[in-house]
N, C-alpha and C. Protein backbone atom coordinates (compact mmCIF):
# COMPACT_ATOMS: atom_id res chain seq x y z
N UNK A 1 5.41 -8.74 18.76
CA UNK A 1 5.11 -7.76 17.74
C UNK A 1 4.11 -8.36 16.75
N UNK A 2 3.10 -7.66 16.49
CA UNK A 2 2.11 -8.13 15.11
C UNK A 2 2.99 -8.58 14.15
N UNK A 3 2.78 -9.30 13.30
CA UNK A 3 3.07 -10.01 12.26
C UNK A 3 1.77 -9.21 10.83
N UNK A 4 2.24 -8.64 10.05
CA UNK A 4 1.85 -8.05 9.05
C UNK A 4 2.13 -8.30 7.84
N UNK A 5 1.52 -8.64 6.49
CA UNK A 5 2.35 -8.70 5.35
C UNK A 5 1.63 -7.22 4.10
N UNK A 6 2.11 -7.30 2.89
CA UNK A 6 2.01 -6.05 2.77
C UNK A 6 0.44 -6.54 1.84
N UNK A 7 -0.22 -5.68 1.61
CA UNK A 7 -1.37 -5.68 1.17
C UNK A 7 -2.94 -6.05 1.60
N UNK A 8 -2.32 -6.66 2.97
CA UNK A 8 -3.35 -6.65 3.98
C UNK A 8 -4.20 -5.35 4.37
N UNK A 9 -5.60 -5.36 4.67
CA UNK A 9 -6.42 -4.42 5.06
C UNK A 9 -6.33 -4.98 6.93
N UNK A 10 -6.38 -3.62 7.73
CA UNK A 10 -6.74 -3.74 9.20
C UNK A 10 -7.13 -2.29 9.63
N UNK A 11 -7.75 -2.71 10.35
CA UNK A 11 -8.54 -2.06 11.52
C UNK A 11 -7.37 -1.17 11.96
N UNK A 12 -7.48 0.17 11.85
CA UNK A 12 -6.20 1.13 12.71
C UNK A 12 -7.30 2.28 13.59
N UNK A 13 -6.76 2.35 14.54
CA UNK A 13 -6.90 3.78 15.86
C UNK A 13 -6.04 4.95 15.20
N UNK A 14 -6.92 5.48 14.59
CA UNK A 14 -6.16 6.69 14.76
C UNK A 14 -5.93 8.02 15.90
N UNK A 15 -6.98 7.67 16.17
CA UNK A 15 -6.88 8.74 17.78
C UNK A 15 -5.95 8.78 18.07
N UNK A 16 -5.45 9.74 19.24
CA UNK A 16 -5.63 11.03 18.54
C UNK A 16 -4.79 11.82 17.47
N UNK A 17 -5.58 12.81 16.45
CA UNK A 17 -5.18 12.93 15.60
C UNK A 17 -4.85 14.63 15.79
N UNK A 18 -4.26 15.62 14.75
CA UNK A 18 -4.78 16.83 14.59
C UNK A 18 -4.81 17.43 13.55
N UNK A 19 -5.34 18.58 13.64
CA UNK A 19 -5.73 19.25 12.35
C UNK A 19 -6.96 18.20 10.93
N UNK A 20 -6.31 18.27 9.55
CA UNK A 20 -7.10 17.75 8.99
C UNK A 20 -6.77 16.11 8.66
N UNK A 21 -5.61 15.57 9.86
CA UNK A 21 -5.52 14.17 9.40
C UNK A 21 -6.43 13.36 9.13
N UNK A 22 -6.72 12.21 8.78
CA UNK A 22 -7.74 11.32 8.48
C UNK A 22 -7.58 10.28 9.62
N UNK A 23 -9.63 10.59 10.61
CA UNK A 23 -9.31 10.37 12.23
C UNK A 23 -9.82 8.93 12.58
N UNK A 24 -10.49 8.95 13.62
CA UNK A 24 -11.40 7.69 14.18
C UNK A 24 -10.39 6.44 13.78
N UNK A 25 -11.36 5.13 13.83
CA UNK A 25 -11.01 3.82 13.31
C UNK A 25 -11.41 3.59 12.43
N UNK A 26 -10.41 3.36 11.56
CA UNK A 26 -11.21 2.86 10.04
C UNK A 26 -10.27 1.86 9.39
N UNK A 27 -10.38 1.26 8.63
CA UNK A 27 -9.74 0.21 7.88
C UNK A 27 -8.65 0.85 7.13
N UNK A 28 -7.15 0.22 6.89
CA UNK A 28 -6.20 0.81 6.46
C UNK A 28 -5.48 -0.53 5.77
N UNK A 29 -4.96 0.03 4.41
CA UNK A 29 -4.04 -1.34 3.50
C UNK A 29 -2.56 -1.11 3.82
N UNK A 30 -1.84 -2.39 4.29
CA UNK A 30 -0.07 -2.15 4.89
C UNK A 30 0.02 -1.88 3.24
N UNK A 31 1.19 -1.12 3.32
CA UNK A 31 1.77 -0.77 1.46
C UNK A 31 3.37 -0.92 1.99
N UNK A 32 3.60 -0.83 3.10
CA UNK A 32 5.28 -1.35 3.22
C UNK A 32 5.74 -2.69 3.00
N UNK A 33 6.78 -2.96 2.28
CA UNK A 33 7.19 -4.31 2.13
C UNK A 33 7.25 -5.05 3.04
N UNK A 34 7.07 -6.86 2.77
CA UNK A 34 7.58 -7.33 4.13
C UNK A 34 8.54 -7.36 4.83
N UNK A 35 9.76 -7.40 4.32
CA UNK A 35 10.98 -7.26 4.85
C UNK A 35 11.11 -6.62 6.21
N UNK A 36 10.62 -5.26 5.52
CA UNK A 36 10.49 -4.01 6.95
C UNK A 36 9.39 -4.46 7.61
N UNK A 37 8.06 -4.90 7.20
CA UNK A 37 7.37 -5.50 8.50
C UNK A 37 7.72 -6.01 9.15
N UNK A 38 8.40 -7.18 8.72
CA UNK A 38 9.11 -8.03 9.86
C UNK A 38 9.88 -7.44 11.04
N UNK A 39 10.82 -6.85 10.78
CA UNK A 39 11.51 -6.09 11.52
C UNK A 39 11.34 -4.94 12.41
N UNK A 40 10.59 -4.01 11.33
CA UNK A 40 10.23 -2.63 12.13
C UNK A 40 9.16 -2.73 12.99
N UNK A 41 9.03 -1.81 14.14
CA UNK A 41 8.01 -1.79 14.65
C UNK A 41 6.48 -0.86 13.94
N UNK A 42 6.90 -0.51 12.93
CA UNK A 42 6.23 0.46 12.37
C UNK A 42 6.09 -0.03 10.91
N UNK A 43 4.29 0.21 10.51
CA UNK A 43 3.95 0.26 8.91
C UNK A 43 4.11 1.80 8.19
N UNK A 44 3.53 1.39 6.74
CA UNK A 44 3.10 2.33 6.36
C UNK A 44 1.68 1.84 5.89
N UNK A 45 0.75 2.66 5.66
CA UNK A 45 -0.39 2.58 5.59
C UNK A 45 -1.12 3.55 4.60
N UNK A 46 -1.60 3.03 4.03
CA UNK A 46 -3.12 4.18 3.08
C UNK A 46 -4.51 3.63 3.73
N UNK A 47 -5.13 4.68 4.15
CA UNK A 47 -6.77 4.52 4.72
C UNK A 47 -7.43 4.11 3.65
N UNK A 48 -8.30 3.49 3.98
CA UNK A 48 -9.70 3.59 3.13
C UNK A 48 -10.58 4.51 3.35
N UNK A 49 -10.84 5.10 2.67
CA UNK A 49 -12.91 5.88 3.27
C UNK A 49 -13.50 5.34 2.29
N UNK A 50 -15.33 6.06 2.76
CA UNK A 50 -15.98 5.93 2.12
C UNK A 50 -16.85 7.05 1.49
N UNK A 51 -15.67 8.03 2.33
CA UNK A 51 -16.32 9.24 0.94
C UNK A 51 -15.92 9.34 -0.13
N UNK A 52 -16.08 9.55 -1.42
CA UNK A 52 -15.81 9.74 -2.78
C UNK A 52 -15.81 11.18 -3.32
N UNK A 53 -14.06 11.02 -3.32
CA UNK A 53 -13.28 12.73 -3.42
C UNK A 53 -12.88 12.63 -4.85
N UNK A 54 -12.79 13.52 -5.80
CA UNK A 54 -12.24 13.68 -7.21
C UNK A 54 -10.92 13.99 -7.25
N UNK A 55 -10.29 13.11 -6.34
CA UNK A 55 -8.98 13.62 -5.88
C UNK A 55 -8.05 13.13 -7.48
N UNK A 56 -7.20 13.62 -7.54
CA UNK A 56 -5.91 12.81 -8.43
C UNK A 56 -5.07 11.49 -7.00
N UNK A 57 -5.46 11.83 -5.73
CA UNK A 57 -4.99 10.76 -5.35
C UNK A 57 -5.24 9.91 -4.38
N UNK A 58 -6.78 9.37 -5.05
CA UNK A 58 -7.21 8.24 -4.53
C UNK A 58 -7.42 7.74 -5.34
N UNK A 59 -7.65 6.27 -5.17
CA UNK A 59 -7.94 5.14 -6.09
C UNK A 59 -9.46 4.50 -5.54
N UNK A 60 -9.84 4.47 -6.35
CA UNK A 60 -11.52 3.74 -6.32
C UNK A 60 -11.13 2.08 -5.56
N UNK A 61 -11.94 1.57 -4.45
CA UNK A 61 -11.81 0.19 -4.50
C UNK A 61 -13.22 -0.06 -3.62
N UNK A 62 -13.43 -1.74 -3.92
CA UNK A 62 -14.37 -2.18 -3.25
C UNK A 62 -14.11 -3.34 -2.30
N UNK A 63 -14.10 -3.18 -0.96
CA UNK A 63 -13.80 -4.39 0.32
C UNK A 63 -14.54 -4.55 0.64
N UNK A 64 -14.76 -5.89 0.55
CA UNK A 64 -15.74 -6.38 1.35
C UNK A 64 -17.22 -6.22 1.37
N UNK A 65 -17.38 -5.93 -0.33
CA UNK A 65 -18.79 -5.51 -0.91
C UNK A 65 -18.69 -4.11 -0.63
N UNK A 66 -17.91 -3.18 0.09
CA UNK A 66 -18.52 -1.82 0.34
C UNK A 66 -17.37 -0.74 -1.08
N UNK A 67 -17.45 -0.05 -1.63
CA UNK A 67 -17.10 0.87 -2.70
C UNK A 67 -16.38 1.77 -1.54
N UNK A 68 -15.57 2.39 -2.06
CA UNK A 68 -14.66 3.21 -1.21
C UNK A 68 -13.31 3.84 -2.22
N UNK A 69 -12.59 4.49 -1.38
CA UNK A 69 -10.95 4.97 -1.72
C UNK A 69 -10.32 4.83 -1.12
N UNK A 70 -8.93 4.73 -1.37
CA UNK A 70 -7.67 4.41 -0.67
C UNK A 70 -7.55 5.91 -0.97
N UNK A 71 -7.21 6.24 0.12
CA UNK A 71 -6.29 7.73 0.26
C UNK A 71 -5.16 8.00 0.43
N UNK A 72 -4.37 7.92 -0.53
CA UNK A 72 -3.10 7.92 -0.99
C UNK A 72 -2.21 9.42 -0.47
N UNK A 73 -3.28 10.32 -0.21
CA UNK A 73 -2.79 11.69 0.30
C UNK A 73 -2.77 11.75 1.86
N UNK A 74 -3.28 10.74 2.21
CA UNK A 74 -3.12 10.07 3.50
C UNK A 74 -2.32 9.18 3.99
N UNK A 75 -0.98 8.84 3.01
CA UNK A 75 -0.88 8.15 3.14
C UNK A 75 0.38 8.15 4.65
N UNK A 76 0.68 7.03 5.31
CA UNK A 76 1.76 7.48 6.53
C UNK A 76 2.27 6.55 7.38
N UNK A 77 3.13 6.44 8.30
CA UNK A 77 3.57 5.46 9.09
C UNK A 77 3.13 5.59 10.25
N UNK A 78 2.62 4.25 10.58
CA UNK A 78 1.96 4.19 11.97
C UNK A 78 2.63 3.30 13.22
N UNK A 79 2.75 2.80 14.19
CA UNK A 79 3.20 2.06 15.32
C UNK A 79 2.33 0.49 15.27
N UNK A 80 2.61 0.10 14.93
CA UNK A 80 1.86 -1.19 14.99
C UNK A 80 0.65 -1.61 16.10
N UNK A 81 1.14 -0.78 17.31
CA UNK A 81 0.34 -0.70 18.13
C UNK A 81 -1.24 0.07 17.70
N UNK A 82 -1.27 0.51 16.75
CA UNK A 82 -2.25 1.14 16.02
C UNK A 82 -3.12 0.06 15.15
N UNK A 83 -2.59 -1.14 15.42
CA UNK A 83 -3.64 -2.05 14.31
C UNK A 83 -4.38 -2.92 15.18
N UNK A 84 -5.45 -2.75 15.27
CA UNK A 84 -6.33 -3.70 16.37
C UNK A 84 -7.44 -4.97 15.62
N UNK A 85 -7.07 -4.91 14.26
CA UNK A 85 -8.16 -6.36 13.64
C UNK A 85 -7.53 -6.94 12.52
N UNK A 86 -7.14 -7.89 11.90
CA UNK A 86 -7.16 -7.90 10.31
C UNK A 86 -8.52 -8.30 9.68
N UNK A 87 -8.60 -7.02 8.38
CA UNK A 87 -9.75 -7.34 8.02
C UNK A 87 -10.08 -8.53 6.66
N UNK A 88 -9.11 -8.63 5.93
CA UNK A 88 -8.75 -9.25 5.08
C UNK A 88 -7.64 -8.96 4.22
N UNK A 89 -7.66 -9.09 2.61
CA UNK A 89 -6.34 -8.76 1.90
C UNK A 89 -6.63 -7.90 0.57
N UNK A 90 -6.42 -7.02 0.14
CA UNK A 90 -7.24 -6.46 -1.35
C UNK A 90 -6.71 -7.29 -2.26
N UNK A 91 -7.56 -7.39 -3.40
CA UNK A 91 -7.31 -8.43 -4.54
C UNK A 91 -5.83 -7.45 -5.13
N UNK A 92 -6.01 -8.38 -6.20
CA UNK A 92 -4.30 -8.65 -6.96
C UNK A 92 -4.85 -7.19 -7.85
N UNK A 93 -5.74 -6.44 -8.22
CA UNK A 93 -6.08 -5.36 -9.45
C UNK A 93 -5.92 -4.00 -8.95
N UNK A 94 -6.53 -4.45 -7.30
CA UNK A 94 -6.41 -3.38 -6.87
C UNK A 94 -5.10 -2.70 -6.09
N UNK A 95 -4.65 -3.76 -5.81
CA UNK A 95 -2.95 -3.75 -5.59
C UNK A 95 -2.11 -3.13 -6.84
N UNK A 96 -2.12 -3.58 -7.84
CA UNK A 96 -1.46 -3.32 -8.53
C UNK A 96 -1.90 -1.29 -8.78
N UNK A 97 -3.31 -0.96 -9.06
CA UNK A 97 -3.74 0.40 -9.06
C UNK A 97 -3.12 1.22 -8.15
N UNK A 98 -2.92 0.61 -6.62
CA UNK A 98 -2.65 1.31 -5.75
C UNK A 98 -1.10 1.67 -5.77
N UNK A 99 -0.09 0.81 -5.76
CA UNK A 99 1.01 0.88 -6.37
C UNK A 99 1.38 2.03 -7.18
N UNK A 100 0.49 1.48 -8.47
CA UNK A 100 0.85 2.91 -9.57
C UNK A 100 0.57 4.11 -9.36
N UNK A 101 -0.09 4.16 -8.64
CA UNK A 101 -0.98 5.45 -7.92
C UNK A 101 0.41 5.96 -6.89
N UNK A 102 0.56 5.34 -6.09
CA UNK A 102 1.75 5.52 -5.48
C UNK A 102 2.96 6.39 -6.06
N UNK A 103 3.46 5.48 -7.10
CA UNK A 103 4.64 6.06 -7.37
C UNK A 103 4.09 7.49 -8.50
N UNK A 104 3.10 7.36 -8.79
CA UNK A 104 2.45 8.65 -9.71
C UNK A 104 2.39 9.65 -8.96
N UNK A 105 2.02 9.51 -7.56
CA UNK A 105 1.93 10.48 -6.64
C UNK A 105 3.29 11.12 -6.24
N UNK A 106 4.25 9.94 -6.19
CA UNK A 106 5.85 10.87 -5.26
C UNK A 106 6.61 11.46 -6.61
N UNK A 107 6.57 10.91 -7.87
CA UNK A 107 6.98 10.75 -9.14
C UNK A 107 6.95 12.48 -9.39
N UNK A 108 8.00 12.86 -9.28
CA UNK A 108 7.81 14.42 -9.73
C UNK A 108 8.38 14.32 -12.01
């Protein structure tokens, strides 16, 4: 089983998808704790893009020199079998944004 920890960026397959999910391969941040990585066969995940939506729930970030969003309305559990690279790790600022963003989002 992959070995994952949480705040890592990787490479995910989304194929195939339907309707308006968020598709292709694109880079995705684990947001599940480690605990459950370890164990489960399954993450959870927020995409990155690089389109720039006025959403209330994305968060602005920059990897790897490129500007982008975490899409938090995207956000979902995938099979591990879905992660084919690690790309690196997001810094400690943007972790913390994404987080708050998080619980702002389920937070009724």
């Amino acid at each position: 089983m992959v070995m994952v920890r949480r705040f890592e960026v990787w490479q995910v397959s989304f194929n195939p998808t339907l309707g308006s999910e968020i598709n292709k391969i694109r880079p995705c941040v684990i947001v599940s704790p480690d605990e459950a990585n370890r164990y489960l066969s399954t993450v959870i995940i927020v995409p990155l893009t690089s389109t720039i939506r006025n959403y209330p729930t994305r968060v602005n970030c920059v990897f790897k020199g490129k500007s982008g969003q975490l899409a938090i309305d995207q956000i979902r559990s995938i099979d591990k079998t879905r992660l084919t690279k690690k790309l690196g790790t997001l810094d400690e600022n943007t972790n913390r944004l994404l987080c708050s963003m998080i619980v702002n989002t389920f937070t009724y």
